[in-house]
N, C-alpha and C. Protein backbone atom coordinates (compact mmCIF):
# COMPACT_ATOMS: atom_id res chain seq x y z
N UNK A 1 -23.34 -22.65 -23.33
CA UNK A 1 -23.68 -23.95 -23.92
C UNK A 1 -25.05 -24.39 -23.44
N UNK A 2 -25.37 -24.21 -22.33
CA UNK A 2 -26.83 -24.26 -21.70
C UNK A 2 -27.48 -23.84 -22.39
N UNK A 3 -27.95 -22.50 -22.76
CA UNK A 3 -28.80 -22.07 -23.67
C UNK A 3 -28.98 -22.47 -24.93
N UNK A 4 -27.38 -22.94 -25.74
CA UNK A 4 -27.77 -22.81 -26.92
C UNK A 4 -28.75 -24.85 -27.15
N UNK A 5 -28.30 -25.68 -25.70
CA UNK A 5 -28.89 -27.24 -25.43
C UNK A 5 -30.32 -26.83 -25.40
N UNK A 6 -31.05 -25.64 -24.78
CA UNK A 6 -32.22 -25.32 -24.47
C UNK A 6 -32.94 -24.79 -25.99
N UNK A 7 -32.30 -24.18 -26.60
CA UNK A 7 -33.07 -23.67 -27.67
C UNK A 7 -32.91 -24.74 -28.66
N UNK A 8 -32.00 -25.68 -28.73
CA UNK A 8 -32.50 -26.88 -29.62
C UNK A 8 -33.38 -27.98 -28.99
N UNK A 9 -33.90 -27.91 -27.65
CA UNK A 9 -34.94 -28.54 -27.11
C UNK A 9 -35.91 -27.99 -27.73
N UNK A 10 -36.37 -26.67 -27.07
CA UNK A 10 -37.21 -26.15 -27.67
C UNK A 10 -37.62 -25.71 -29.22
N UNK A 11 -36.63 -25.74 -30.01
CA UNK A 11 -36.79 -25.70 -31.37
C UNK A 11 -36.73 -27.19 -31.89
N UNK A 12 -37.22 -28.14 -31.19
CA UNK A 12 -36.86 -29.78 -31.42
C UNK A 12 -36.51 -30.14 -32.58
N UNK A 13 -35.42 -29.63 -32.60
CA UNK A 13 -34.27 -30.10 -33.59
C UNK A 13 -33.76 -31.27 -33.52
N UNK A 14 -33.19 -32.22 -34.37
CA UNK A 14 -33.06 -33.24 -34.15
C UNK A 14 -31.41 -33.74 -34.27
N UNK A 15 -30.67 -32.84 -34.50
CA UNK A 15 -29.07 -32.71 -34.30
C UNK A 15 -28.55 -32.36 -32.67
N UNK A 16 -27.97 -33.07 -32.02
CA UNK A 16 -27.63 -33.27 -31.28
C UNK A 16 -25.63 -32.15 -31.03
N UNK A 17 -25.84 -31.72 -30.26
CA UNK A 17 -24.34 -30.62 -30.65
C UNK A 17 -23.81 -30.81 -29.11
N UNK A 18 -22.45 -31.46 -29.41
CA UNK A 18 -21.46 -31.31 -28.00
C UNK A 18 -20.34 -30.54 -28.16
N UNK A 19 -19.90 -30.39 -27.45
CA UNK A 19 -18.09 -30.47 -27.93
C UNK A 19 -17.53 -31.10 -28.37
N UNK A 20 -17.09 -31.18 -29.73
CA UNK A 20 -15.67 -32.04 -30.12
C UNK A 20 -16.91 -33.12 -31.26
N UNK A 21 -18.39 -32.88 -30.97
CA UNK A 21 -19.03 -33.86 -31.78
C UNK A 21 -20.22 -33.74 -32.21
N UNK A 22 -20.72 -33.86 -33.21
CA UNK A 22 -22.19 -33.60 -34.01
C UNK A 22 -21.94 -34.79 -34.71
N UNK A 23 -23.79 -34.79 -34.41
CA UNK A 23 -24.22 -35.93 -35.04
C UNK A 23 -25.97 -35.88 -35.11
N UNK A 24 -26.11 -36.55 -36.44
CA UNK A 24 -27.51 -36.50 -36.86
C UNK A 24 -28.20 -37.66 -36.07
N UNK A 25 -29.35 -37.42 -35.08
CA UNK A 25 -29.62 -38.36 -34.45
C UNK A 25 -30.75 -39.33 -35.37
N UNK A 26 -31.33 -38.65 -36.72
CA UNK A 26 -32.03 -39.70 -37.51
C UNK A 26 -30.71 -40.09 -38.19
N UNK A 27 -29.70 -40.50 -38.35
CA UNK A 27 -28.60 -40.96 -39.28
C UNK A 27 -28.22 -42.41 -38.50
N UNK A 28 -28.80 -43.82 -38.67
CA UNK A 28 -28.16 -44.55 -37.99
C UNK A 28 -26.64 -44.59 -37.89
N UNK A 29 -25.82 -44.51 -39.20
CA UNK A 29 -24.00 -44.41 -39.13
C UNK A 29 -23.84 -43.20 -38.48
N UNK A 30 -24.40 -42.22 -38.18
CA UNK A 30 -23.71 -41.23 -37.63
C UNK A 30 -23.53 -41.69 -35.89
N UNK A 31 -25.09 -42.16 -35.37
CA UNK A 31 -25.25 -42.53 -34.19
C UNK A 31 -24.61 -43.24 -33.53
N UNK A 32 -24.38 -44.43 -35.06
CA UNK A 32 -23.15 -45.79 -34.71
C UNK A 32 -21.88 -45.18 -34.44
N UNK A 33 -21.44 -44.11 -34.96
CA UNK A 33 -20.05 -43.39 -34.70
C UNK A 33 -20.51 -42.39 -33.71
N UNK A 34 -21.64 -42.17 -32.89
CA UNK A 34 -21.32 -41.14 -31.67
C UNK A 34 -20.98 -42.33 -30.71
N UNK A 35 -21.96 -43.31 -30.67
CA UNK A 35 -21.99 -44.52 -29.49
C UNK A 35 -20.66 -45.24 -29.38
N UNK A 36 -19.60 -45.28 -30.81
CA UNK A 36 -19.29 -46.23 -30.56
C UNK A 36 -17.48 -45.41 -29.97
N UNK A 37 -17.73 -43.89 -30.01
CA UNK A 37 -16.67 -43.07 -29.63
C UNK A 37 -17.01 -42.67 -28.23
N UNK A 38 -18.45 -42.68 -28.06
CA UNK A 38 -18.85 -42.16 -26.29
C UNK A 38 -20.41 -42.87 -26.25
N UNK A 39 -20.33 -44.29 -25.60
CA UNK A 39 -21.40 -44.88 -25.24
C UNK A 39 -22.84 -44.43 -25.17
N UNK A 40 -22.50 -43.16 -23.84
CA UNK A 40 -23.38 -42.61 -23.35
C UNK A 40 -24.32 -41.11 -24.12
N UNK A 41 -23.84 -40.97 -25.17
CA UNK A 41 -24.34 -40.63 -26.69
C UNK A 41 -25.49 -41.20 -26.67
N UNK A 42 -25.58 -42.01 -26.15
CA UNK A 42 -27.12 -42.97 -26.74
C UNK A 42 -28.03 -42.15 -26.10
N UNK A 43 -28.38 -41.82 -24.76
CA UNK A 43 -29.07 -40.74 -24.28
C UNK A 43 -29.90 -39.46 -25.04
N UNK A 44 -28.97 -39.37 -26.30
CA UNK A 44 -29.22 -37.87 -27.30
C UNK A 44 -30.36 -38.82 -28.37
N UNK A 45 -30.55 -40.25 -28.04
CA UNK A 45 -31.66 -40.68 -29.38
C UNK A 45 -32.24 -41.50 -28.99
N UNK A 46 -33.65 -40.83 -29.26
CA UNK A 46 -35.19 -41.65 -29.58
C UNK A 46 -35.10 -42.58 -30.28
N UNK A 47 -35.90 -43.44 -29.27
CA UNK A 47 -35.42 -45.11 -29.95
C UNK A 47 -34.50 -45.78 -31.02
N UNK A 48 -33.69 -45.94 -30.33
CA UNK A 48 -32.22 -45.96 -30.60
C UNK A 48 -32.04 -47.10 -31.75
N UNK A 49 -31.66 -48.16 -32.84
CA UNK A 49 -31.86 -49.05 -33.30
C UNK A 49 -31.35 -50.30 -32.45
N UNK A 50 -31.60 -51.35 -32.42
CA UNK A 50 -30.55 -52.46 -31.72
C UNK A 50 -29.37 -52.29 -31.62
N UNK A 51 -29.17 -52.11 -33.34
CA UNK A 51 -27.57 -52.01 -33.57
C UNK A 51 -27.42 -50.72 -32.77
N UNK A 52 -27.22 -49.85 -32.22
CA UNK A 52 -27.31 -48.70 -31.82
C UNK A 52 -27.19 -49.26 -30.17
N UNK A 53 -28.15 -49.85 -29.93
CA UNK A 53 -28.16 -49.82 -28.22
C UNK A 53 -26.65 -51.10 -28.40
N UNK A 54 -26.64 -51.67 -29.16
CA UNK A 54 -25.49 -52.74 -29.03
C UNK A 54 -24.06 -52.38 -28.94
N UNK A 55 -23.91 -50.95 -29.65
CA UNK A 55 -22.77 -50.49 -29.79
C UNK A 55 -22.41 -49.45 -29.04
N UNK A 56 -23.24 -48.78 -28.39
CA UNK A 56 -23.36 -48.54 -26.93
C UNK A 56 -22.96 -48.88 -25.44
N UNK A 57 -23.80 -50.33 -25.53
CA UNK A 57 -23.29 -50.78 -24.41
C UNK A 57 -21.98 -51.57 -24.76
N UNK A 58 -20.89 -51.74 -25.35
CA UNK A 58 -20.27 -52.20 -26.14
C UNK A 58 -18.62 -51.33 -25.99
N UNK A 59 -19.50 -50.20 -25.94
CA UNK A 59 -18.35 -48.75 -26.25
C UNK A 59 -18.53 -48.35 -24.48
N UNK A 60 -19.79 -48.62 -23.59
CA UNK A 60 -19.62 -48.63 -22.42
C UNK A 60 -21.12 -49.23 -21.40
N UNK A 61 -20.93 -50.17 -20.84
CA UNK A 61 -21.63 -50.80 -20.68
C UNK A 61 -22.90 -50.12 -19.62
N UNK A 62 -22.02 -49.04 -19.04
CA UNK A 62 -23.25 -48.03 -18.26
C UNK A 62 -24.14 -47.30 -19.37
N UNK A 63 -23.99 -47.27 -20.63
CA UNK A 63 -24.74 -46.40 -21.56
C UNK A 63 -26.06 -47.26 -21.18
N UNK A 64 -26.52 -48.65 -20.72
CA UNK A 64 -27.13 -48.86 -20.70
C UNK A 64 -28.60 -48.42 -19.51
N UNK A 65 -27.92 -47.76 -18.68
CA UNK A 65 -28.63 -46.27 -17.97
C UNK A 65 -29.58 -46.03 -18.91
N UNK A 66 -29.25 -45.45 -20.06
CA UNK A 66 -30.02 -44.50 -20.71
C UNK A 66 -30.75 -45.14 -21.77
N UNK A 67 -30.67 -46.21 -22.16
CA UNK A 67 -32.06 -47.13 -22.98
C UNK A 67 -33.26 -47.69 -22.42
N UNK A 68 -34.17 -47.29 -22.86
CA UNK A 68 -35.84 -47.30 -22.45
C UNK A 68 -35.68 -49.00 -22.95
N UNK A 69 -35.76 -49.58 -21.83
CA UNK A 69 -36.21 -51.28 -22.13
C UNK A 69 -35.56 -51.82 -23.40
N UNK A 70 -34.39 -51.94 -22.92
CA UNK A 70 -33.65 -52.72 -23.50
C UNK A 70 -33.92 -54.39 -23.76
N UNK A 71 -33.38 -54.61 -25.05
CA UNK A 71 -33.73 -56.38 -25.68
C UNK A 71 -33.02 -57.08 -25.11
N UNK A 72 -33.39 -58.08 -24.43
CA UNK A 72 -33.03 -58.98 -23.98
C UNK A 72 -31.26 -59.37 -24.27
N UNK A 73 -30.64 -59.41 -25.22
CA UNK A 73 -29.55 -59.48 -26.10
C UNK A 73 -28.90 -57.77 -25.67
N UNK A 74 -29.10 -56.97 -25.44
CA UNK A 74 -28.24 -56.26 -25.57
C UNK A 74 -27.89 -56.32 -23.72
N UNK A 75 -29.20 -56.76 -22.83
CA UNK A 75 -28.70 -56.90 -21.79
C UNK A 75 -27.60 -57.68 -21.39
N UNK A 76 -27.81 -59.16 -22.13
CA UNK A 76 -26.81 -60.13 -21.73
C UNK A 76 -25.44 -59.13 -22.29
N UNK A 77 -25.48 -58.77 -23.53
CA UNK A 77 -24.20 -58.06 -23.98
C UNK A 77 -23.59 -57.17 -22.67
N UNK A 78 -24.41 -56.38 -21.98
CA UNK A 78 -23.77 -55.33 -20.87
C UNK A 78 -23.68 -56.31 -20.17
N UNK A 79 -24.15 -57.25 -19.10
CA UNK A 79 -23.50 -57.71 -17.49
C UNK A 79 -22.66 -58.78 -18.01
N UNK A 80 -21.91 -59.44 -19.13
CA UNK A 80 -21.07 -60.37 -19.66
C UNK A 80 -19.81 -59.26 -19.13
N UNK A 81 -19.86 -58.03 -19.53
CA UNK A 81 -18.60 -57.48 -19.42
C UNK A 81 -18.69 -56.34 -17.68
N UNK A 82 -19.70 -55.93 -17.26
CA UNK A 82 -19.99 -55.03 -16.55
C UNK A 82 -21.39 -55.89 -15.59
N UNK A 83 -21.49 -56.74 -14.39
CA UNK A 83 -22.62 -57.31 -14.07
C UNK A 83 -23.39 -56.54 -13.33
N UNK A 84 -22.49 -55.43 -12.64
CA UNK A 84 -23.06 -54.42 -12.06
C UNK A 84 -23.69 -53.54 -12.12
N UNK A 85 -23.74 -53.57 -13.60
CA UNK A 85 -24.77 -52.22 -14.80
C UNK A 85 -26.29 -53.37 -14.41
N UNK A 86 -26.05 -54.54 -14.12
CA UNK A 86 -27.30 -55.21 -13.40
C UNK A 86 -28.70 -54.14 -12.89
N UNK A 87 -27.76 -53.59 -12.12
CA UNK A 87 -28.85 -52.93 -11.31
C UNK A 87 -29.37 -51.23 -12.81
N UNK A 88 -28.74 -50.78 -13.74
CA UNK A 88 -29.58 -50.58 -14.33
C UNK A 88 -30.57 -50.88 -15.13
N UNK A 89 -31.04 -52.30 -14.74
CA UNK A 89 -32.15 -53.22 -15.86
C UNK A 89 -33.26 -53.31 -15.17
N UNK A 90 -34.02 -52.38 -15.65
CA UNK A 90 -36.04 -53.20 -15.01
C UNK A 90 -35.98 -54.60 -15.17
N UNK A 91 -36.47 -55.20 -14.33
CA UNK A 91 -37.32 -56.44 -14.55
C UNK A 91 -36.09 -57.56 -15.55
N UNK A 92 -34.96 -57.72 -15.33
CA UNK A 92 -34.27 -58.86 -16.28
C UNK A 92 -34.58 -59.88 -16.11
N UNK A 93 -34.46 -60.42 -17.18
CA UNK A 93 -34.49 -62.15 -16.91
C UNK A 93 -33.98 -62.82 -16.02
N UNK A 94 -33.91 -63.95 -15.57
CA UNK A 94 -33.19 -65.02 -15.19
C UNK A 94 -32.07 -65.05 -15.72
N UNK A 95 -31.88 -65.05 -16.92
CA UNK A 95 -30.49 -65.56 -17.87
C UNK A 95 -29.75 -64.05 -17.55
N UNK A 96 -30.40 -63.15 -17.49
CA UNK A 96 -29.15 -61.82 -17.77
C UNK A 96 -29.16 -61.48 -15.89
N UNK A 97 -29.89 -62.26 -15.12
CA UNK A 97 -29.19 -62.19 -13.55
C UNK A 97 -28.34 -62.60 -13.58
N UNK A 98 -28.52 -64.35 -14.25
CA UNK A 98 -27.49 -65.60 -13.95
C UNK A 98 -25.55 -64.96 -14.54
N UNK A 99 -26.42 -64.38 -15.86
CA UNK A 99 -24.36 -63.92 -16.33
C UNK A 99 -24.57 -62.77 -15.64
N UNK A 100 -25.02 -61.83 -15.36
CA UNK A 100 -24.62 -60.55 -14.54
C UNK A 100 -23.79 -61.31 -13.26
N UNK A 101 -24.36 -62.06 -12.44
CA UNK A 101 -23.44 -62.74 -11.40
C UNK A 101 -22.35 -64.06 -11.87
N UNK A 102 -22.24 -64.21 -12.91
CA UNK A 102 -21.30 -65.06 -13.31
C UNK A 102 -20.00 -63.88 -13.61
N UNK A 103 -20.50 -62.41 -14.14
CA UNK A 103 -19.22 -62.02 -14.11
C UNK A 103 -18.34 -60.91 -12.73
N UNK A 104 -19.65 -60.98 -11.94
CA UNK A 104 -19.43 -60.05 -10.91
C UNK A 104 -20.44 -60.99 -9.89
N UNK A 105 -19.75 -61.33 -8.70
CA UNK A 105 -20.64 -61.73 -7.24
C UNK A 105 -21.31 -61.00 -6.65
N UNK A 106 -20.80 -59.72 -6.61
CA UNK A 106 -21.11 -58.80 -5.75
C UNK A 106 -22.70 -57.95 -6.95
N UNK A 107 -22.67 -58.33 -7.97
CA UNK A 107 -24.22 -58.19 -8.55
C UNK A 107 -25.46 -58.81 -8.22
N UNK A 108 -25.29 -59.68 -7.33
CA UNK A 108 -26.38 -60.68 -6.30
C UNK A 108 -26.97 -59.14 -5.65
N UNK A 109 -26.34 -58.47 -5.14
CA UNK A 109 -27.15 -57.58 -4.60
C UNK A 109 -28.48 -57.21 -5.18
N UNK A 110 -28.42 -57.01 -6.81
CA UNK A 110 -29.43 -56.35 -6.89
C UNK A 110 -30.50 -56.81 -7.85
N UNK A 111 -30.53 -58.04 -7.43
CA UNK A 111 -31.23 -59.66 -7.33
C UNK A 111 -32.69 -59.82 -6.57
N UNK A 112 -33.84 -59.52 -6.96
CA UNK A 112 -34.97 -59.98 -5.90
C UNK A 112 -35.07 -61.11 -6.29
N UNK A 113 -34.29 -62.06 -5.11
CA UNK A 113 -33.79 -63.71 -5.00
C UNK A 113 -35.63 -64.03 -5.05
N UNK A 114 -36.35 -63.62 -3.94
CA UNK A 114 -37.68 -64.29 -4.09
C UNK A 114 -38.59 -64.12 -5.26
N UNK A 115 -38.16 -63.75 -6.05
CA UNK A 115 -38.69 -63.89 -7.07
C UNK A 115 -38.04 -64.56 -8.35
N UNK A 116 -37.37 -65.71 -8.29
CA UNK A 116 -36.50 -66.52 -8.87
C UNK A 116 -36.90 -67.69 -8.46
N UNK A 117 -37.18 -68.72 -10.03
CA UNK A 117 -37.33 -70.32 -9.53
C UNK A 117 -36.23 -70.29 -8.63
N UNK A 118 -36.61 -71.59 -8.46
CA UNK A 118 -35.67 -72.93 -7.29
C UNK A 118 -34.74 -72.89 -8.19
N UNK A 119 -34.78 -73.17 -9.26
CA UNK A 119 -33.37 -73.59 -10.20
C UNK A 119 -32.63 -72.89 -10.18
N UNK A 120 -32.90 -71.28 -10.86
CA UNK A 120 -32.18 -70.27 -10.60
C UNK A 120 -31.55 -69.61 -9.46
N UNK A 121 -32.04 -70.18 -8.49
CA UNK A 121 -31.39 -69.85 -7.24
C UNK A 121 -30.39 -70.97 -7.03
N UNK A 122 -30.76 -72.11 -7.18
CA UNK A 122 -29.57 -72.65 -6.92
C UNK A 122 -28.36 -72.96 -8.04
N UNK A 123 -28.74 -72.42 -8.62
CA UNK A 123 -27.33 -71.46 -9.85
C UNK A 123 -26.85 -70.91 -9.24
N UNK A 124 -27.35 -69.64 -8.55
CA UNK A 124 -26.56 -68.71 -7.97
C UNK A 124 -26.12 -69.22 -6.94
N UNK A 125 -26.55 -69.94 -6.04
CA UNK A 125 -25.59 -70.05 -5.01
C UNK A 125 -24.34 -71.22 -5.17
N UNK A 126 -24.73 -71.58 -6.55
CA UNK A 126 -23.42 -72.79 -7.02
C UNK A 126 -22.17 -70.77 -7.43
N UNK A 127 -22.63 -70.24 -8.11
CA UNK A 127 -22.01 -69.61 -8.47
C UNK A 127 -20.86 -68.16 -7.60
N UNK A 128 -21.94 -67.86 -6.14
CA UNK A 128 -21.39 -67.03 -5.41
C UNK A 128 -21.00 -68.00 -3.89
């Protein structure tokens, strides 16, 4: 199976082949039905559509690992259900710290507090 992942690298093919699943990675419905059967599918496609990264993190909120700078909206969508996928987000907002620790405390960890207004900090510490 190694080899045959390597020669569709190298032949940059744009079908994606697992076990148990193929899928056209230019086909948004196909993509929507890899993501929304195995999250982490999203990994197999170049810039993924919204709808795509949405149904992803959706189907599993760690798929969000594997999206290059994710929209604002699909972040809040992952730490509402998962706050701990927190720590896979460059640079989040304020708002997707504040619900990442509204649904998990223990996501403060991975929080650079000094770099947060006054306000937002004292959110969080109303909250943990």
């Amino acid at each position: 199976m190694k080899d045959f992942t390597e020669y569709l690298k190298k032949a940059k093919l744009k079908a994606v082949k697992k076990p148990g699943s193929d899928f056209d990675v230019n086909d948004e419905a196909e993509c929507l039905k890899a993501v929304n059967k195995r999250g982490s599918s999203i990994r197999h496609i170049e810039n993924p559509s919204e709808a795509v990264c949405l149904a992803a993190v959706k189907s599993s909120g760690y798929s969000i690992a594997y999206i290059s700078n994710p929209i604002e909206a699909v972040q809040i969508v992952t730490v509402k259900a998962h706050g701990e996928c927190l720590d896979f987000i460059d640079n989040p907002s304020e708002a997707v710290q504040i619900e990442a620790v509204k649904q998990n405390r223990k996501a403060i960890q991975y929080i650079d507090v000094d770099s947060l207004s006054e306000d937002t900090k004292g959110i969080l510490v109303l909250l943990v």
